[in-house]
PDB file of N, CA and C in Angstrom:
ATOM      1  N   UNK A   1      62.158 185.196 193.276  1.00  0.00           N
ATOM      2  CA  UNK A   1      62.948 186.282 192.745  1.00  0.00           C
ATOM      3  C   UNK A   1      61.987 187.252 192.078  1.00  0.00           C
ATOM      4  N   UNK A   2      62.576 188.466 191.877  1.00  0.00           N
ATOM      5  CA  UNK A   2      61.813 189.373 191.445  1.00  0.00           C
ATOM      6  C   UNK A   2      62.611 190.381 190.844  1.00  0.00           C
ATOM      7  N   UNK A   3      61.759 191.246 189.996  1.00  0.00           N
ATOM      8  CA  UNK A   3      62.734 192.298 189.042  1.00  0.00           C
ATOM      9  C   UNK A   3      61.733 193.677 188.613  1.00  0.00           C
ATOM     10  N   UNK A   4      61.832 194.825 188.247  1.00  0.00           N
ATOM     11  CA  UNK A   4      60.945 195.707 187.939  1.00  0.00           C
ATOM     12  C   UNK A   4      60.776 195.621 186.206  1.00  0.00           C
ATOM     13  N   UNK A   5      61.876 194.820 185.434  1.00  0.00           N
ATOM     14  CA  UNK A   5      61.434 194.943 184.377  1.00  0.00           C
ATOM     15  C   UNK A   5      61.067 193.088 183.665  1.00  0.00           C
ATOM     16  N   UNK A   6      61.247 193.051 182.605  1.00  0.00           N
ATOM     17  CA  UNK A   6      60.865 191.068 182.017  1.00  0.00           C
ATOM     18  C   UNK A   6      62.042 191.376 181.016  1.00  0.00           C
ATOM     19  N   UNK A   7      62.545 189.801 180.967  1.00  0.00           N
ATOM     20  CA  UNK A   7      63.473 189.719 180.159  1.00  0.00           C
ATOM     21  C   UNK A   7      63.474 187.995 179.691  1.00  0.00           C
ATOM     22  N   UNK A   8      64.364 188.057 178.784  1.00  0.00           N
ATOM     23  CA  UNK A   8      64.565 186.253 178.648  1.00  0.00           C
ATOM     24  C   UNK A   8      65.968 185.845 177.907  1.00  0.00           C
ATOM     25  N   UNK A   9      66.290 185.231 179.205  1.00  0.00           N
ATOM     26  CA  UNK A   9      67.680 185.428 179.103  1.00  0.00           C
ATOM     27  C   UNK A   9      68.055 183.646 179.667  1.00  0.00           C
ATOM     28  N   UNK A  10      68.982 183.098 179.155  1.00  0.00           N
ATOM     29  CA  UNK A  10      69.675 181.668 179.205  1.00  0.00           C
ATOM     30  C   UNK A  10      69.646 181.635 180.407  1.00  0.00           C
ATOM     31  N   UNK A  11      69.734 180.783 181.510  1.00  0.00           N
ATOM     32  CA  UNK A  11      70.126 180.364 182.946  1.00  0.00           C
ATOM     33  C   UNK A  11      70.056 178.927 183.061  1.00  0.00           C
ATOM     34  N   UNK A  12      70.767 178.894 183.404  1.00  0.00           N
ATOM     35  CA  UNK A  12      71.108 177.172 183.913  1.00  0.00           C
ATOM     36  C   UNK A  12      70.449 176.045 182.986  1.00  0.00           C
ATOM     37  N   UNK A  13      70.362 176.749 181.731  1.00  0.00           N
ATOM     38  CA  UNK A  13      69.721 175.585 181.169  1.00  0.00           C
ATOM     39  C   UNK A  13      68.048 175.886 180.515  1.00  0.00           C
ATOM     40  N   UNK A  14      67.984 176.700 180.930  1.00  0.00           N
ATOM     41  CA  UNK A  14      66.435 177.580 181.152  1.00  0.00           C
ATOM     42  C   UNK A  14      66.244 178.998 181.046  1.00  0.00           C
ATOM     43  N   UNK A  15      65.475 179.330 180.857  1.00  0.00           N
ATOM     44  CA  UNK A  15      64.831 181.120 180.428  1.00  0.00           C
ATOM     45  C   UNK A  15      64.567 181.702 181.631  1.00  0.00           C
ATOM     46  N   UNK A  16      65.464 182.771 182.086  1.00  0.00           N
ATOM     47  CA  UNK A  16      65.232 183.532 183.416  1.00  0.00           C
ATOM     48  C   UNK A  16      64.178 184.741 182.977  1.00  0.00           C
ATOM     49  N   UNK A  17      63.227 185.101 183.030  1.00  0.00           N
ATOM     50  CA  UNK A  17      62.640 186.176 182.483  1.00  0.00           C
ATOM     51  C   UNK A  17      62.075 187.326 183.171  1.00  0.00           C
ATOM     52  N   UNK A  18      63.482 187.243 183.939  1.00  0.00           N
ATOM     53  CA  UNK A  18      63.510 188.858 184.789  1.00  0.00           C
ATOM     54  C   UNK A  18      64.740 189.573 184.262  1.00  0.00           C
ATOM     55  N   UNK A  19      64.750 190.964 184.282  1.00  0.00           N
ATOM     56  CA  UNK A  19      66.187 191.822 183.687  1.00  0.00           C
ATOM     57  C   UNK A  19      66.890 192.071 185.506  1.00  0.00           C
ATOM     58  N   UNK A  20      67.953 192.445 184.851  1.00  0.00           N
ATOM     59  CA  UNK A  20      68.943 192.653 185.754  1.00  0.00           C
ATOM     60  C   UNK A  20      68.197 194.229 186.543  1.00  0.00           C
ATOM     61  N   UNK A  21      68.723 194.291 187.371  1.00  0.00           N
ATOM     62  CA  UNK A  21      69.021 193.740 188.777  1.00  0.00           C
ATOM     63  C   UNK A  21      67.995 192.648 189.000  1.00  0.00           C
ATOM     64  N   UNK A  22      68.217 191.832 189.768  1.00  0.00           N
ATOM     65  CA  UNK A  22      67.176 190.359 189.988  1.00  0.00           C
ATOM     66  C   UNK A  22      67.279 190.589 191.610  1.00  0.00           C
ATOM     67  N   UNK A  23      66.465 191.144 192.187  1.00  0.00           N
ATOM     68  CA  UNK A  23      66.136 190.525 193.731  1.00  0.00           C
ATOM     69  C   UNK A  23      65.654 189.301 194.353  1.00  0.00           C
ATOM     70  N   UNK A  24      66.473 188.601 195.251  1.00  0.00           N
ATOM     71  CA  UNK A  24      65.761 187.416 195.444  1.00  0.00           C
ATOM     72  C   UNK A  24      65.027 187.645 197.058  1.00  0.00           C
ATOM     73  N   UNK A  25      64.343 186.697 197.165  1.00  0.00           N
ATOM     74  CA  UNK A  25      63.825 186.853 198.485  1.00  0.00           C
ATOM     75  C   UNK A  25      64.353 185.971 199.560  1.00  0.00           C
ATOM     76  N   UNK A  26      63.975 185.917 200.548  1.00  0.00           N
ATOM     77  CA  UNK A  26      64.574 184.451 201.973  1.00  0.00           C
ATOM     78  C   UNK A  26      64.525 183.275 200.797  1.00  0.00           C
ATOM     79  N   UNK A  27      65.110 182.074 201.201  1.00  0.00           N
ATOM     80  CA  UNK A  27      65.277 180.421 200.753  1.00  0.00           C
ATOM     81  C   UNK A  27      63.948 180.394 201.341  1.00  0.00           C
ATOM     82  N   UNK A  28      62.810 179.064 200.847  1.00  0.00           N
ATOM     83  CA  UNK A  28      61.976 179.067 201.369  1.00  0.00           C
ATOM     84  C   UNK A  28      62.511 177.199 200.901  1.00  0.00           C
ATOM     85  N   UNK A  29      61.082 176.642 201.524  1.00  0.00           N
ATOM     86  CA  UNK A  29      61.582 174.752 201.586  1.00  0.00           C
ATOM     87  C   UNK A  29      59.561 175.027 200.812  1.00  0.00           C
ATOM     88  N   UNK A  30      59.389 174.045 199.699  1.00  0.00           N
ATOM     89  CA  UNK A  30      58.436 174.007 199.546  1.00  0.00           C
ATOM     90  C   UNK A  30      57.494 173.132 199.875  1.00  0.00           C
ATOM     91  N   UNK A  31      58.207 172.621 200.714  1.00  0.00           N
ATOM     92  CA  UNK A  31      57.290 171.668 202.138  1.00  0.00           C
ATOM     93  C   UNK A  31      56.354 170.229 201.233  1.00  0.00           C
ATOM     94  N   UNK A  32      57.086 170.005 199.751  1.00  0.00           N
ATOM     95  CA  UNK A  32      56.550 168.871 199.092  1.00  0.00           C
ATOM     96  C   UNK A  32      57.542 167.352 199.993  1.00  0.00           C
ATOM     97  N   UNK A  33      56.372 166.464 199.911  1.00  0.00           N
ATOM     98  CA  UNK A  33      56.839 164.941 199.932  1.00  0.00           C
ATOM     99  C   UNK A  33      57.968 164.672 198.846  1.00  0.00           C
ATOM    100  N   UNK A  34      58.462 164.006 199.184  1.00  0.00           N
ATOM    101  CA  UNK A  34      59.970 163.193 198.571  1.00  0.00           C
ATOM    102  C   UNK A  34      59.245 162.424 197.457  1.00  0.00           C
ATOM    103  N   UNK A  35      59.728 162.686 196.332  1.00  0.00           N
ATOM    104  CA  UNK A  35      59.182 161.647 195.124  1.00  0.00           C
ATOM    105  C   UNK A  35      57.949 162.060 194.338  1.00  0.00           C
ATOM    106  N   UNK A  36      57.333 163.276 195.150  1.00  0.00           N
ATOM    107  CA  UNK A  36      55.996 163.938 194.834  1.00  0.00           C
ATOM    108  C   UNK A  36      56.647 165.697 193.910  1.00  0.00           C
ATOM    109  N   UNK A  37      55.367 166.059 193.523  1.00  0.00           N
ATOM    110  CA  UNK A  37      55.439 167.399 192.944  1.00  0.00           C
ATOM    111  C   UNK A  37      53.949 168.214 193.802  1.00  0.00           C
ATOM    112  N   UNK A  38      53.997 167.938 195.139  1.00  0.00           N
ATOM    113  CA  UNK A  38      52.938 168.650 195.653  1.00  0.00           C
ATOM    114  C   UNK A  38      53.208 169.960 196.945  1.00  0.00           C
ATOM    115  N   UNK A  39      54.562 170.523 196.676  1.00  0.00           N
ATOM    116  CA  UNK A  39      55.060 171.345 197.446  1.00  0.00           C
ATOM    117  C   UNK A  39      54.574 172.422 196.794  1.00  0.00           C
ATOM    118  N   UNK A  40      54.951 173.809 197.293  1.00  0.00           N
ATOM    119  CA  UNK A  40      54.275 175.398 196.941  1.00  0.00           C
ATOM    120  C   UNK A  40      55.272 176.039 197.442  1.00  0.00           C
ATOM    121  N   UNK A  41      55.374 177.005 197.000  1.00  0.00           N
ATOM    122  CA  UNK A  41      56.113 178.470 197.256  1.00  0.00           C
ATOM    123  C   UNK A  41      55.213 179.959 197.373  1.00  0.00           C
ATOM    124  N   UNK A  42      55.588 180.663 198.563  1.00  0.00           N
ATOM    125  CA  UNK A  42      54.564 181.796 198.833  1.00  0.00           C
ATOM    126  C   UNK A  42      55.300 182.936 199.537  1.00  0.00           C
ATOM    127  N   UNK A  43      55.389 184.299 198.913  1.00  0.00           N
ATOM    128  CA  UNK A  43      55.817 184.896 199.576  1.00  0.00           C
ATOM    129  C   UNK A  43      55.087 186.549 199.966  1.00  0.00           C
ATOM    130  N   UNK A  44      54.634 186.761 200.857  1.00  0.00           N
ATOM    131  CA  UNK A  44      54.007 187.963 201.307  1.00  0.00           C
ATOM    132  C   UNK A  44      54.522 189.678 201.297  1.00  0.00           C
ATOM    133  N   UNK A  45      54.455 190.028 200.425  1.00  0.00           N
ATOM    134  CA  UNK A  45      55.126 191.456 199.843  1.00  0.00           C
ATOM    135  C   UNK A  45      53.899 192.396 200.639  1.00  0.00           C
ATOM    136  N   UNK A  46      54.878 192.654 202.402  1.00  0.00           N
ATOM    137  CA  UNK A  46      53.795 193.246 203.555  1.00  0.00           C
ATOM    138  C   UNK A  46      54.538 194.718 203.021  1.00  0.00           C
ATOM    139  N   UNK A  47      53.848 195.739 203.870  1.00  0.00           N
ATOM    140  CA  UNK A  47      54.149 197.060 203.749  1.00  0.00           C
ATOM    141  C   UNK A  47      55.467 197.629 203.890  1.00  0.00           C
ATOM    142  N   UNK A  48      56.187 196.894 205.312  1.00  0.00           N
ATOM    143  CA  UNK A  48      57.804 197.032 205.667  1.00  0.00           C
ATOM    144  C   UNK A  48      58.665 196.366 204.198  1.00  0.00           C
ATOM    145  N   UNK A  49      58.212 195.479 203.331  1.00  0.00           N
ATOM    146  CA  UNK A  49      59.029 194.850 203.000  1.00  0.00           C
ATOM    147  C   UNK A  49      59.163 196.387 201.455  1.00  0.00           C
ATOM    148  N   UNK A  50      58.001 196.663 201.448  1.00  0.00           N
ATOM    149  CA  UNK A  50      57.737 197.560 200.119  1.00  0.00           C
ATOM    150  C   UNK A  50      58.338 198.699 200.330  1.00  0.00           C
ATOM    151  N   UNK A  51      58.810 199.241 201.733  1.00  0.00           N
ATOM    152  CA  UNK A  51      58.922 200.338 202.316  1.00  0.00           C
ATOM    153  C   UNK A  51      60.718 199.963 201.798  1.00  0.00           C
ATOM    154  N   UNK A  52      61.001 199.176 202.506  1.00  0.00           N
ATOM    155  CA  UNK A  52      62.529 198.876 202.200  1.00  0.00           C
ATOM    156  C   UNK A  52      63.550 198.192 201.101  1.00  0.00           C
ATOM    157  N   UNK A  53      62.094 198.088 199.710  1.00  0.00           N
ATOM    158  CA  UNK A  53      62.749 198.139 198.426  1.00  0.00           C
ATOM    159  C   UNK A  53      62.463 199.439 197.597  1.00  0.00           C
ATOM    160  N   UNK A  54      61.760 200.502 198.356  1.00  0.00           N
ATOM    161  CA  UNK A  54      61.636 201.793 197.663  1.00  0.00           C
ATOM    162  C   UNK A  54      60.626 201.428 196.506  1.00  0.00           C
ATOM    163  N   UNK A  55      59.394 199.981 196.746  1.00  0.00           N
ATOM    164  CA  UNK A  55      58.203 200.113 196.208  1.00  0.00           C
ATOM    165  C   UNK A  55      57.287 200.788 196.290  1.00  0.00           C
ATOM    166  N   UNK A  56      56.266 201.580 195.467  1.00  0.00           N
ATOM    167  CA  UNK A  56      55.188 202.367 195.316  1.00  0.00           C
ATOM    168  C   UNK A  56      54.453 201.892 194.560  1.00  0.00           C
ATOM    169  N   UNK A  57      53.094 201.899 195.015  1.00  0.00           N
ATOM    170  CA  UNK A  57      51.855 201.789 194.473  1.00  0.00           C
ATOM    171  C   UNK A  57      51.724 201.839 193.043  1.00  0.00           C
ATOM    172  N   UNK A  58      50.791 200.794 191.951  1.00  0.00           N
ATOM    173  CA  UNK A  58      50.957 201.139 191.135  1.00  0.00           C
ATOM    174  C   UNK A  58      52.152 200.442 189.952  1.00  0.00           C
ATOM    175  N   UNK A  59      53.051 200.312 190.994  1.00  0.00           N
ATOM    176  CA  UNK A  59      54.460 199.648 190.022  1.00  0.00           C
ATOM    177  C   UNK A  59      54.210 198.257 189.704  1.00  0.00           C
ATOM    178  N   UNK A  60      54.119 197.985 188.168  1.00  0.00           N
ATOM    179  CA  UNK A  60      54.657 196.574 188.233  1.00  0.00           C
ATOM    180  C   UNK A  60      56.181 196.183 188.382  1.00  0.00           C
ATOM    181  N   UNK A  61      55.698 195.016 189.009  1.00  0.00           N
ATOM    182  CA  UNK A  61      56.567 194.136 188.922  1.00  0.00           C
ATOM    183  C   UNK A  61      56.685 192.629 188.737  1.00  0.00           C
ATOM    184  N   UNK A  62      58.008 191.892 188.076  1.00  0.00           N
ATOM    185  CA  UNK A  62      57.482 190.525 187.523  1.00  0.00           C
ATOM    186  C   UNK A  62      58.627 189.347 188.538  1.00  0.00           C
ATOM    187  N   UNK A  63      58.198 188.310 188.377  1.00  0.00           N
ATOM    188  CA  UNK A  63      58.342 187.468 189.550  1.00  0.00           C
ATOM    189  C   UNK A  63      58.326 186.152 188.844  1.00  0.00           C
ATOM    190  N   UNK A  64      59.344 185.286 189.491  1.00  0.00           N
ATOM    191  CA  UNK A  64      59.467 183.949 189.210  1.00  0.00           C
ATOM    192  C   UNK A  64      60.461 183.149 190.444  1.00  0.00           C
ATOM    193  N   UNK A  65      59.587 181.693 190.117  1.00  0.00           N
ATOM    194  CA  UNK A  65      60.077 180.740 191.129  1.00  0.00           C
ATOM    195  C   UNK A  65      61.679 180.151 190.709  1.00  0.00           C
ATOM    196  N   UNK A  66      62.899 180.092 191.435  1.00  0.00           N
ATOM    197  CA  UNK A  66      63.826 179.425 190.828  1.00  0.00           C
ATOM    198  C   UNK A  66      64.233 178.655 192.079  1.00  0.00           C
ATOM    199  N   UNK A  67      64.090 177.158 191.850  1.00  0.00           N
ATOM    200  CA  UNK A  67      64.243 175.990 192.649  1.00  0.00           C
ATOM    201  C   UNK A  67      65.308 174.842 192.285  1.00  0.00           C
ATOM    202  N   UNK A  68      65.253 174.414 193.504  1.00  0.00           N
ATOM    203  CA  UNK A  68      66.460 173.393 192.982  1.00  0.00           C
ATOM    204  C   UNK A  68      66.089 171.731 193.944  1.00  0.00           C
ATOM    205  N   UNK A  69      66.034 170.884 193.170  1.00  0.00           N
ATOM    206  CA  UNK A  69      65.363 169.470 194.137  1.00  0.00           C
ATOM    207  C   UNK A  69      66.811 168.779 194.446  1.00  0.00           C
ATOM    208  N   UNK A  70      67.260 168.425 195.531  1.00  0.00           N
ATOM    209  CA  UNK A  70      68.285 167.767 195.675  1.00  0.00           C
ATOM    210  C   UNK A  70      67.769 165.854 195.323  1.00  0.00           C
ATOM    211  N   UNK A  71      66.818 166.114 194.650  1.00  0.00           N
ATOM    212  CA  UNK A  71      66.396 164.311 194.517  1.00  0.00           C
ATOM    213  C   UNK A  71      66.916 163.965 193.095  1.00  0.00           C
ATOM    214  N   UNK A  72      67.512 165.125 192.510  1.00  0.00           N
ATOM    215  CA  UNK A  72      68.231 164.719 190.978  1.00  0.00           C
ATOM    216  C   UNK A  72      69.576 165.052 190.925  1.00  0.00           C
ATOM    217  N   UNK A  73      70.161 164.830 189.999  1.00  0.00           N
ATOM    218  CA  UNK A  73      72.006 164.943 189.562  1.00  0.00           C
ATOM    219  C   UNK A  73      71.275 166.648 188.800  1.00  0.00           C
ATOM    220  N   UNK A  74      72.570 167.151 189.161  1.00  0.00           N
ATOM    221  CA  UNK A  74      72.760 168.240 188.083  1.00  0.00           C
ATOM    222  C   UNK A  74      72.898 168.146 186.631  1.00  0.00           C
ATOM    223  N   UNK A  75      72.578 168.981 185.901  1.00  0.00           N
ATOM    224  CA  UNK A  75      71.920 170.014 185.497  1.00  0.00           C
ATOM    225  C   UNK A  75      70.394 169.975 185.883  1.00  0.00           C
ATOM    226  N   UNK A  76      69.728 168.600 186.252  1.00  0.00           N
ATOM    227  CA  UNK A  76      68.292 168.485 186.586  1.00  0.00           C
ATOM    228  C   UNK A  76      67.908 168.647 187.772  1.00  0.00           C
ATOM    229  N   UNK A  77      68.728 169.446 188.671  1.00  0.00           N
ATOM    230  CA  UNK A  77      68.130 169.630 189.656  1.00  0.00           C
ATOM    231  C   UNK A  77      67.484 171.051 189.624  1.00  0.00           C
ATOM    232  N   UNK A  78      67.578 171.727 188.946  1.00  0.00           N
ATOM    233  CA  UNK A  78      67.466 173.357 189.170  1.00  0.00           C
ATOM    234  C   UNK A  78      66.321 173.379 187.688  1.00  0.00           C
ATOM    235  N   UNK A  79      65.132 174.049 188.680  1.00  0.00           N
ATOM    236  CA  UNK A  79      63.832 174.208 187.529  1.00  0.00           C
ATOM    237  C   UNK A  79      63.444 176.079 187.918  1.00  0.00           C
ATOM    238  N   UNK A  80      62.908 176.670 186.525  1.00  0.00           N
ATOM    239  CA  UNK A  80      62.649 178.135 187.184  1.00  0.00           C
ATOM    240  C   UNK A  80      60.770 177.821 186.080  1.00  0.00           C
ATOM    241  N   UNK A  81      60.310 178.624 187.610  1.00  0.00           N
ATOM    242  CA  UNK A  81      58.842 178.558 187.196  1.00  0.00           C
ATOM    243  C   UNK A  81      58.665 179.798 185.689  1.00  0.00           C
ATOM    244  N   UNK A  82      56.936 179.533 185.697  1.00  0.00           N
ATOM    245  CA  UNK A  82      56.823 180.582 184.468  1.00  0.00           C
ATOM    246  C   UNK A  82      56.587 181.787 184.835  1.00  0.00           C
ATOM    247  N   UNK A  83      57.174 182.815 184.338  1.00  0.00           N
ATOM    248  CA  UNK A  83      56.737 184.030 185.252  1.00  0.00           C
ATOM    249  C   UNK A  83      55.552 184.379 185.347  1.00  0.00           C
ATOM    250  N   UNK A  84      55.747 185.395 186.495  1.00  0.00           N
ATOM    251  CA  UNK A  84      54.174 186.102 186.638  1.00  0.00           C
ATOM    252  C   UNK A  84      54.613 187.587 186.813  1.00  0.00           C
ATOM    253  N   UNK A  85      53.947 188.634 186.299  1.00  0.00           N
ATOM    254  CA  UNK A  85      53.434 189.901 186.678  1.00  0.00           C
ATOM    255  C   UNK A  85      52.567 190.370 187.621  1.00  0.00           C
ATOM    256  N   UNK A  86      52.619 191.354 188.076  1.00  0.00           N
ATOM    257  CA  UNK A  86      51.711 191.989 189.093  1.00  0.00           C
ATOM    258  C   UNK A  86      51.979 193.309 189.534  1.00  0.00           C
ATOM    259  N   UNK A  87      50.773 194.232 189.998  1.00  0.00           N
ATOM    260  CA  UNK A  87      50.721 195.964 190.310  1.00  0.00           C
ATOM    261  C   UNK A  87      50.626 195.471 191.764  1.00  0.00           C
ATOM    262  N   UNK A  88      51.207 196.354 192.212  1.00  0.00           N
ATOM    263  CA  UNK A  88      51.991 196.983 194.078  1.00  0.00           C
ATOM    264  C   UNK A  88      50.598 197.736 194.198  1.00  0.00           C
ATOM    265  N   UNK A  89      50.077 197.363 195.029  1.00  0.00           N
ATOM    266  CA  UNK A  89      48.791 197.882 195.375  1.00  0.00           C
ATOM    267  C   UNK A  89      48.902 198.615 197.050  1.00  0.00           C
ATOM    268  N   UNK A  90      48.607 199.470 197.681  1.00  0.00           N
ATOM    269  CA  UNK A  90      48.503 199.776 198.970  1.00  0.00           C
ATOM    270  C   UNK A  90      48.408 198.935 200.185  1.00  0.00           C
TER     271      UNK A  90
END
């Protein structure tokens, strides 16, 4: 998920620390073993994709992982990473 501004706000139990509007991206599978914590999440912000959120160079923007393991009961299934920042580069 992603947002143009930071915020910190309650979610499921946890600190979402993107402001509204929140864009999310495709579902991705983080391709970890069952019982392990060695999966990853990656997503490639190409030129078409920047073109068709009306991104420009220069802009930050802040970003976080929000996952969910079907190997636990709820409320523990759903974890959101720590955010990150970053500038839209050419």
């Amino acid at each position: 998920m992603w947002s143009n501004a930071p915020a910190s706000t309650p979610f499921a139990g946890r600190t979402l620390c993107l402001a509204a509007p929140v864009k999310r991206t495709p579902v991705q599978s983080s391709g970890g073993l069952s019982g392990s914590c060695n999966g990853g999440f990656d997503f490639h912000v190409s030129h078409a994709y920047m073109a068709s959120q009306a991104l420009a160079p220069g802009q930050i923007l802040f970003s976080q992982c929000w996952s969910r393991d079907p190997g636990f009961a709820p409320p523990n299934n759903v974890s959101l990473s720590n955010a990150l920042s970053f500038e839209v580069f050419p």
